[in-house]
N, C-alpha and C. Protein backbone atom coordinates (compact mmCIF):
# COMPACT_ATOMS: atom_id res chain seq x y z
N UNK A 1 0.82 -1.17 0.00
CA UNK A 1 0.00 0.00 0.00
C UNK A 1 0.87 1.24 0.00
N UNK A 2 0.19 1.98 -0.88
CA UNK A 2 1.30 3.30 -0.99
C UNK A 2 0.63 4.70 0.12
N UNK A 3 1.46 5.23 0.05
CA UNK A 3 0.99 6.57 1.67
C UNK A 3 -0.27 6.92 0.92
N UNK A 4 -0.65 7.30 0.03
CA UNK A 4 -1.96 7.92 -0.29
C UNK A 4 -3.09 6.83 -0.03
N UNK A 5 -2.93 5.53 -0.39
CA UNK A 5 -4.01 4.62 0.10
C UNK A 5 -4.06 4.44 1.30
N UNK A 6 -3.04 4.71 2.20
CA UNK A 6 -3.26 4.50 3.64
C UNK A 6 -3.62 5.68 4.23
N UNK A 7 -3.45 6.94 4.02
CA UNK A 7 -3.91 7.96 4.31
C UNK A 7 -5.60 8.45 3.78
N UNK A 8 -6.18 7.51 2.66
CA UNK A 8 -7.28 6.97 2.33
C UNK A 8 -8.17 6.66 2.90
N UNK A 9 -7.52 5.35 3.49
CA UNK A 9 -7.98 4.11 4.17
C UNK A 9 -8.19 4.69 5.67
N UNK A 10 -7.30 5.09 6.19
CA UNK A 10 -7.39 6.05 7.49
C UNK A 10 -8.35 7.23 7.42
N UNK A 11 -8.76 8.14 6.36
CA UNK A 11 -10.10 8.82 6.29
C UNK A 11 -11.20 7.94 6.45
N UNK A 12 -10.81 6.87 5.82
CA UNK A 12 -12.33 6.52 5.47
C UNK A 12 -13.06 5.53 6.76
N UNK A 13 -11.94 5.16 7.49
CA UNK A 13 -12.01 4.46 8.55
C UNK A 13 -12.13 5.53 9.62
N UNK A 14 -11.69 6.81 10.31
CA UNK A 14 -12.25 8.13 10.53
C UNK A 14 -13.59 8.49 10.20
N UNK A 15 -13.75 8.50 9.06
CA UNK A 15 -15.37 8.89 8.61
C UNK A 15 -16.50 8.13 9.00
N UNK A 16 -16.24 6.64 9.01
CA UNK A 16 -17.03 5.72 9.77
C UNK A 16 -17.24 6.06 11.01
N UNK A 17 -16.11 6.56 11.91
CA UNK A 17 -16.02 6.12 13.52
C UNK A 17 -16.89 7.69 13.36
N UNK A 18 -16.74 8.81 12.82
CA UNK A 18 -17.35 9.86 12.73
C UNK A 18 -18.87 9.78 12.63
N UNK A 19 -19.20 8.63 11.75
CA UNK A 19 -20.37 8.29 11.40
C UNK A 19 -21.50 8.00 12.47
N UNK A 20 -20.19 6.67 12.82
CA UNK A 20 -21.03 5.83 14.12
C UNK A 20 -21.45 6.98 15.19
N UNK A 21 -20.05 7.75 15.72
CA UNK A 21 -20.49 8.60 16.83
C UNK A 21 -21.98 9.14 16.65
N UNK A 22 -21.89 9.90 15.76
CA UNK A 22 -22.99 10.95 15.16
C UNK A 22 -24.29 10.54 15.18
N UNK A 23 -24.08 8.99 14.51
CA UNK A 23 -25.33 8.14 14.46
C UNK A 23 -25.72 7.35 15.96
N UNK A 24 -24.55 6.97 16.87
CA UNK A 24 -25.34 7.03 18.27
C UNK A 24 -25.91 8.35 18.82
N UNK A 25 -25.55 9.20 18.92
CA UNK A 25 -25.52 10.36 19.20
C UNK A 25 -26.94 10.79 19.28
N UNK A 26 -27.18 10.95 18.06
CA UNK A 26 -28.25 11.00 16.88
C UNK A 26 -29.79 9.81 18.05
N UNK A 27 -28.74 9.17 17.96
CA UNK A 27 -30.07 7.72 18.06
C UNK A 27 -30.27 7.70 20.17
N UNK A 28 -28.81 8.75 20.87
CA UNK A 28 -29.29 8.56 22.53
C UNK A 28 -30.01 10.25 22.17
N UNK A 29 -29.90 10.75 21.86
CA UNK A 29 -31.21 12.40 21.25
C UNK A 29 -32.22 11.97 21.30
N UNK A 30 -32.98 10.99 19.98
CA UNK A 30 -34.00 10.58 20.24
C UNK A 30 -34.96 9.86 21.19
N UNK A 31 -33.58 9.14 21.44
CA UNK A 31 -34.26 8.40 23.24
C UNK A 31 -34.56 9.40 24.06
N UNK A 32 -33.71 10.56 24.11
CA UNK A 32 -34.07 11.59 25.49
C UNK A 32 -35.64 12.33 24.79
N UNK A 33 -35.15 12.19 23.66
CA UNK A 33 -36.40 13.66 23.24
C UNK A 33 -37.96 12.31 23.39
N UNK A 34 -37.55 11.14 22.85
CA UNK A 34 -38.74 10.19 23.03
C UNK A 34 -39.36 10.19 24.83
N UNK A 35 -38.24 9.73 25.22
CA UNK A 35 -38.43 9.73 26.92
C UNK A 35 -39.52 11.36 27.47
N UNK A 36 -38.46 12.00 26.84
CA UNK A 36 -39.01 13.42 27.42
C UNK A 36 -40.81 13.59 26.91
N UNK A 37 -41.07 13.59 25.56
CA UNK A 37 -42.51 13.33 24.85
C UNK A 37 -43.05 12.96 25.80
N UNK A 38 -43.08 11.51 26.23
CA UNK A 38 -43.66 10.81 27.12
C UNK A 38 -44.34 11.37 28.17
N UNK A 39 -43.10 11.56 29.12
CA UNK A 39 -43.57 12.33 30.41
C UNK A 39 -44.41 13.30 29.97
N UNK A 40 -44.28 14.17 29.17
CA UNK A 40 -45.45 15.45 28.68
C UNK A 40 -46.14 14.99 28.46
N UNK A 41 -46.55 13.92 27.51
CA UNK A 41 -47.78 13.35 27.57
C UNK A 41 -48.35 12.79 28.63
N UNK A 42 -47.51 11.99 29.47
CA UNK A 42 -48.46 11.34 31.09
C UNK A 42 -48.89 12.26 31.65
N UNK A 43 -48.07 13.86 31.32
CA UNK A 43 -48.68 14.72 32.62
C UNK A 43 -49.74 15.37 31.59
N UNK A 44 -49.85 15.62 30.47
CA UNK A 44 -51.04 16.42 29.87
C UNK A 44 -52.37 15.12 30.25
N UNK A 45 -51.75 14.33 29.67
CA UNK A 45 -52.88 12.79 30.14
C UNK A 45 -53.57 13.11 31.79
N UNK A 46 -52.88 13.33 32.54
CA UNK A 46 -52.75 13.46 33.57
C UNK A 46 -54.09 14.98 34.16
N UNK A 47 -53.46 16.14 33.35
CA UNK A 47 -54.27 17.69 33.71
C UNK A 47 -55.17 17.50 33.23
N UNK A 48 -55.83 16.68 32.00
CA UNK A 48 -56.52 16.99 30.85
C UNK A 48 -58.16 15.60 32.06
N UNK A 49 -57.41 14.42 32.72
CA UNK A 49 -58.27 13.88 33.36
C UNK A 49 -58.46 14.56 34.48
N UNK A 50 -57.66 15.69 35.40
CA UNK A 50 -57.81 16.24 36.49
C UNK A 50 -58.69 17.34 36.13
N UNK A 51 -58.87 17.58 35.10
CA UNK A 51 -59.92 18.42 34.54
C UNK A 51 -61.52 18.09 34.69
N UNK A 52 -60.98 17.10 33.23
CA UNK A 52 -62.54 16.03 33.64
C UNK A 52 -63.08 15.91 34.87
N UNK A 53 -62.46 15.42 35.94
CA UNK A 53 -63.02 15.58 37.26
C UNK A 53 -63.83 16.29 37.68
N UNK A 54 -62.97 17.32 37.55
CA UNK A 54 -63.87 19.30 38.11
C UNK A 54 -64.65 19.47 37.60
N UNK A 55 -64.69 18.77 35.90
CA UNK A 55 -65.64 19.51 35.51
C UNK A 55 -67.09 18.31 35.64
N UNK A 56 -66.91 17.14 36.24
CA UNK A 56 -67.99 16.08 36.47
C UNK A 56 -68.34 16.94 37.98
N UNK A 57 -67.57 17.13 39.00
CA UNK A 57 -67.90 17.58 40.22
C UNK A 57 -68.62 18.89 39.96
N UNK A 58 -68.37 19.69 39.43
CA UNK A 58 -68.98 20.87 38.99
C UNK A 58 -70.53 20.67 38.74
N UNK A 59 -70.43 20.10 37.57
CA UNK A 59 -71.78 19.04 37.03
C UNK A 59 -72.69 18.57 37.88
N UNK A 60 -72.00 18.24 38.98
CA UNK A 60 -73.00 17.30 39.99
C UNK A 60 -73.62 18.16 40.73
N UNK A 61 -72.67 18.93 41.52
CA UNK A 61 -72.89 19.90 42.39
C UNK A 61 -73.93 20.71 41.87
N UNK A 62 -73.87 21.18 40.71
CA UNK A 62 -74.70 22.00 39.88
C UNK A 62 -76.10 21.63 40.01
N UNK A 63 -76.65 20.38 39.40
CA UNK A 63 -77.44 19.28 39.18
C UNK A 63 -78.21 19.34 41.16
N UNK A 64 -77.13 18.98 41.98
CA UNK A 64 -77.88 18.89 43.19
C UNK A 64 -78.65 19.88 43.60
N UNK A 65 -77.52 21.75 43.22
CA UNK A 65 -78.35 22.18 44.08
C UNK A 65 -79.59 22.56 42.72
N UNK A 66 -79.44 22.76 41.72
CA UNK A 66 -80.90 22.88 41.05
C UNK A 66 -82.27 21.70 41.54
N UNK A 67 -81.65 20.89 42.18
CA UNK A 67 -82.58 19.78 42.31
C UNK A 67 -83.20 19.99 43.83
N UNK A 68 -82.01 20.31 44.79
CA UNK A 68 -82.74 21.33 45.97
C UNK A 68 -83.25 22.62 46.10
N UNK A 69 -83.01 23.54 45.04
CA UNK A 69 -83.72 24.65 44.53
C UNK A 69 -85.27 24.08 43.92
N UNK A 70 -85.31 23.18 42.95
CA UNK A 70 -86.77 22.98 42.67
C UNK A 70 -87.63 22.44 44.06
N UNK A 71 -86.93 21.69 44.82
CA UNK A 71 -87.78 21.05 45.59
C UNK A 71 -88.27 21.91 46.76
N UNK A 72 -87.25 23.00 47.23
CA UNK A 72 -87.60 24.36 48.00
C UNK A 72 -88.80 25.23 47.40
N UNK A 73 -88.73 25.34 46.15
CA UNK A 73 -89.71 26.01 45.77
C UNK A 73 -91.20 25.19 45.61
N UNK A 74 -90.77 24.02 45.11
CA UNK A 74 -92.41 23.25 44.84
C UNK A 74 -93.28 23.64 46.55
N UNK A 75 -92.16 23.17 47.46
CA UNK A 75 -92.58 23.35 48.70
C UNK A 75 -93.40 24.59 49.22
N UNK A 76 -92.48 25.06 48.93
CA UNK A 76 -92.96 26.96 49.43
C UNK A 76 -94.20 27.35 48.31
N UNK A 77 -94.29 26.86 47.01
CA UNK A 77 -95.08 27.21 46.27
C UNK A 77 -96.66 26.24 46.93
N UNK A 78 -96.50 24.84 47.38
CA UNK A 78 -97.59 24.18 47.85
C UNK A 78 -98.19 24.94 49.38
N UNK A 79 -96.96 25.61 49.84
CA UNK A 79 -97.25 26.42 51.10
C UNK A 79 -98.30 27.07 51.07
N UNK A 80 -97.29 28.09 49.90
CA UNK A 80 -98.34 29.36 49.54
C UNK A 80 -99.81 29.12 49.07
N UNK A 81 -100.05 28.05 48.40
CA UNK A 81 -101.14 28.16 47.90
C UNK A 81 -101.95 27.89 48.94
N UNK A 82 -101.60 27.06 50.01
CA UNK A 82 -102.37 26.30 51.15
C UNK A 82 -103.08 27.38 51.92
N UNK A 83 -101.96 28.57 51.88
CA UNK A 83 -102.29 29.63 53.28
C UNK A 83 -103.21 30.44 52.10
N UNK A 84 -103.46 30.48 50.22
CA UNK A 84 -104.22 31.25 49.76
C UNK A 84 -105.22 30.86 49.93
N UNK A 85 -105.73 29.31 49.96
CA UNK A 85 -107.12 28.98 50.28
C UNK A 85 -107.34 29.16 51.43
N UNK A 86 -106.31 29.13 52.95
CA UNK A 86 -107.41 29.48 53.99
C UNK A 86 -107.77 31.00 53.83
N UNK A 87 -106.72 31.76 53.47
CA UNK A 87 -107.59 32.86 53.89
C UNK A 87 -108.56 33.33 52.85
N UNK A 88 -108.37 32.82 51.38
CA UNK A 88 -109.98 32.79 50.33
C UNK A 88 -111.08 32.10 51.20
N UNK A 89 -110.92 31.08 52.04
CA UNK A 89 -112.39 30.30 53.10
C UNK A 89 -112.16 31.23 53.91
N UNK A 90 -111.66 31.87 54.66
CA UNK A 90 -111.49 33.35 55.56
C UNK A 90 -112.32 34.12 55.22
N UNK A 91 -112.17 35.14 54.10
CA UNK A 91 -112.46 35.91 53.11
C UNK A 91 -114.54 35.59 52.92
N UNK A 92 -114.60 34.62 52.57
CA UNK A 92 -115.61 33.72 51.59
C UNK A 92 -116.53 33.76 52.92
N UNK A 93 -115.91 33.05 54.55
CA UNK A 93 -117.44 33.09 55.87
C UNK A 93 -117.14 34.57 55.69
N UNK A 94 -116.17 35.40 56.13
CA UNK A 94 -116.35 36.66 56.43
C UNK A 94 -117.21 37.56 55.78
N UNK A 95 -117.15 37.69 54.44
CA UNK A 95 -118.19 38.03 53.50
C UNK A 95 -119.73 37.23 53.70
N UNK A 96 -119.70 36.29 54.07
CA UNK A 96 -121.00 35.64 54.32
C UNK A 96 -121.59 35.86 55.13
N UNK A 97 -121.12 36.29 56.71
CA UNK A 97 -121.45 36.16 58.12
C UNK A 97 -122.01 37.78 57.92
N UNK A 98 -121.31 39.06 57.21
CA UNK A 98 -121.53 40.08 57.25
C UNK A 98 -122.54 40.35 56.27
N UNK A 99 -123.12 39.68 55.22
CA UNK A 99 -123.93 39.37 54.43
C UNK A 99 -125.35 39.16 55.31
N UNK A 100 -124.66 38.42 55.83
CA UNK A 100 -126.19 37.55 57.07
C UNK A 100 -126.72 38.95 57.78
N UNK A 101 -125.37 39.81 58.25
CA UNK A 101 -126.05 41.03 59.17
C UNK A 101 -126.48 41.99 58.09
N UNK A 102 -125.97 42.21 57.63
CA UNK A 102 -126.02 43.53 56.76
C UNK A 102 -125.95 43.37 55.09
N UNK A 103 -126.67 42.95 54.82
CA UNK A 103 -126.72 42.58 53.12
C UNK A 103 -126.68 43.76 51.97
N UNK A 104 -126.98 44.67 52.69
CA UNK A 104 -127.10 46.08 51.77
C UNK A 104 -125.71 46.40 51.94
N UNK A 105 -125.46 46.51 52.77
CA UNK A 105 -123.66 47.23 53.11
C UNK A 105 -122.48 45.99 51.80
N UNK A 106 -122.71 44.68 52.02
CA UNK A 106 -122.01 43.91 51.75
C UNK A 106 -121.99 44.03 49.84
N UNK A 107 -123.50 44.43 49.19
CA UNK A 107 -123.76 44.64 47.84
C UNK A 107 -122.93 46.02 47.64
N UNK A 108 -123.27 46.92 48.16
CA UNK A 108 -122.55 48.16 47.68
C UNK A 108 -121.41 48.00 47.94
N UNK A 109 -120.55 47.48 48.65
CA UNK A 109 -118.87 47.20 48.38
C UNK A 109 -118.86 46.18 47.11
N UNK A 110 -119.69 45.24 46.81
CA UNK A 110 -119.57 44.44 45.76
C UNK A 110 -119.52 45.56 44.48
N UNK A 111 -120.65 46.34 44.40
CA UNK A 111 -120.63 47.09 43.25
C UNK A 111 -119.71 47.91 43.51
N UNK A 112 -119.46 48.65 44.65
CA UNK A 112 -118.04 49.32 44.16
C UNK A 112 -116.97 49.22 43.63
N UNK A 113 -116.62 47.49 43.83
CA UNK A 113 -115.47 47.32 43.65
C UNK A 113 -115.31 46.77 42.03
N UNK A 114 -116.54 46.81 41.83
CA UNK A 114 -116.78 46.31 40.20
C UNK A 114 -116.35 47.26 39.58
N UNK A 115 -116.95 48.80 39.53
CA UNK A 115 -116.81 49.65 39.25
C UNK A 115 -115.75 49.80 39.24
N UNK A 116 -115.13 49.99 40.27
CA UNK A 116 -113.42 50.44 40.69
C UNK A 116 -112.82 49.45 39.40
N UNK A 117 -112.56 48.15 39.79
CA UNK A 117 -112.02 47.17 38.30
C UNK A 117 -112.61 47.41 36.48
N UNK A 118 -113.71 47.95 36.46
CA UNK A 118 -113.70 48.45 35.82
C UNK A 118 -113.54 50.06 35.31
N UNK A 119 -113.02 50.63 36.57
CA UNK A 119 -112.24 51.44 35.33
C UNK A 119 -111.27 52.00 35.18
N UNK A 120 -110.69 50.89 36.39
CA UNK A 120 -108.90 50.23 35.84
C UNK A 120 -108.81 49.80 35.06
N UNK A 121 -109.49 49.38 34.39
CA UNK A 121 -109.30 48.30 33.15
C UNK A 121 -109.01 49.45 31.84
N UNK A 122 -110.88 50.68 31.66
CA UNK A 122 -110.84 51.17 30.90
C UNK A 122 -109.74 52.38 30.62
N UNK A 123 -109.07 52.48 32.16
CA UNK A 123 -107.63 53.67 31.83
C UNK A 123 -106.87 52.67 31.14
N UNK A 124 -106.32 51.29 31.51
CA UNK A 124 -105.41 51.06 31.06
C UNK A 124 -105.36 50.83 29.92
N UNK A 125 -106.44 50.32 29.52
CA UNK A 125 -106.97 50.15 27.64
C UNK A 125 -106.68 51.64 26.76
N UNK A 126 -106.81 52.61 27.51
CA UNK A 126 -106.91 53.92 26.69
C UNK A 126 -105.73 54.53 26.46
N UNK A 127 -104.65 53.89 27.28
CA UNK A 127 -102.95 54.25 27.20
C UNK A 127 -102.87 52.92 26.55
């Protein structure tokens, strides 16, 4: 072998070991950058279900109290109506008993108050 083929042969055997380095190199990069991916993904995996959570607990919570809000009101609404009929049967002997004494007194508040409703009615019709 003459100096130029061995000085050749020695590049080219250089260029390999250059190669290899580069190409492990190359190939422990991707392991870190693969490795690294990962973990970002377990932890987005991770925020993205710690999310979901809050937003099911949210949901529920939501759901309950609308569901103890309706049931407060059906209540209070069955209340109310209970205490409107006693005092409409209130209303209804009281008007009756004063009827019994005084029947003339009890008609002329009736017609007054007709009157009066009617002509609330006819202002408000005229605006």
């Amino acid at each position: 072998m003459s100096g130029t083929e061995s000085n050749l042969d020695e590049a080219v055997v250089a260029a390999r070991r250059a190669a290899e380095r580069a190409a492990d190199r190359a190939e422990d990069l991707a392991d870190d950058l693969a490795d690294e991916a990962g973990e970002h993904l377990d932890d987005l995996s991770d925020r993205v279900e710690d999310a979901a959570d809050a937003v099911g607990e949210v949901l529920r919570d939501a759901r309950e109290t609308a569901a103890d809000a309706v049931e407060t009101i059906t209540a209070q609404a069955g209340a109310a109506a209970g205490e409107a009929r006693e005092a409409l049967d209130d209303g209804v002997a009281y008007v009756s008993a004063r009827y019994r004494e005084h029947p003339a007194v009890v008609i002329a508040i009736a017609a007054a108050a007709v009157v009066g409703v009617c002509l609330v009615i006819r202002a408000l019709t005229r605006h």
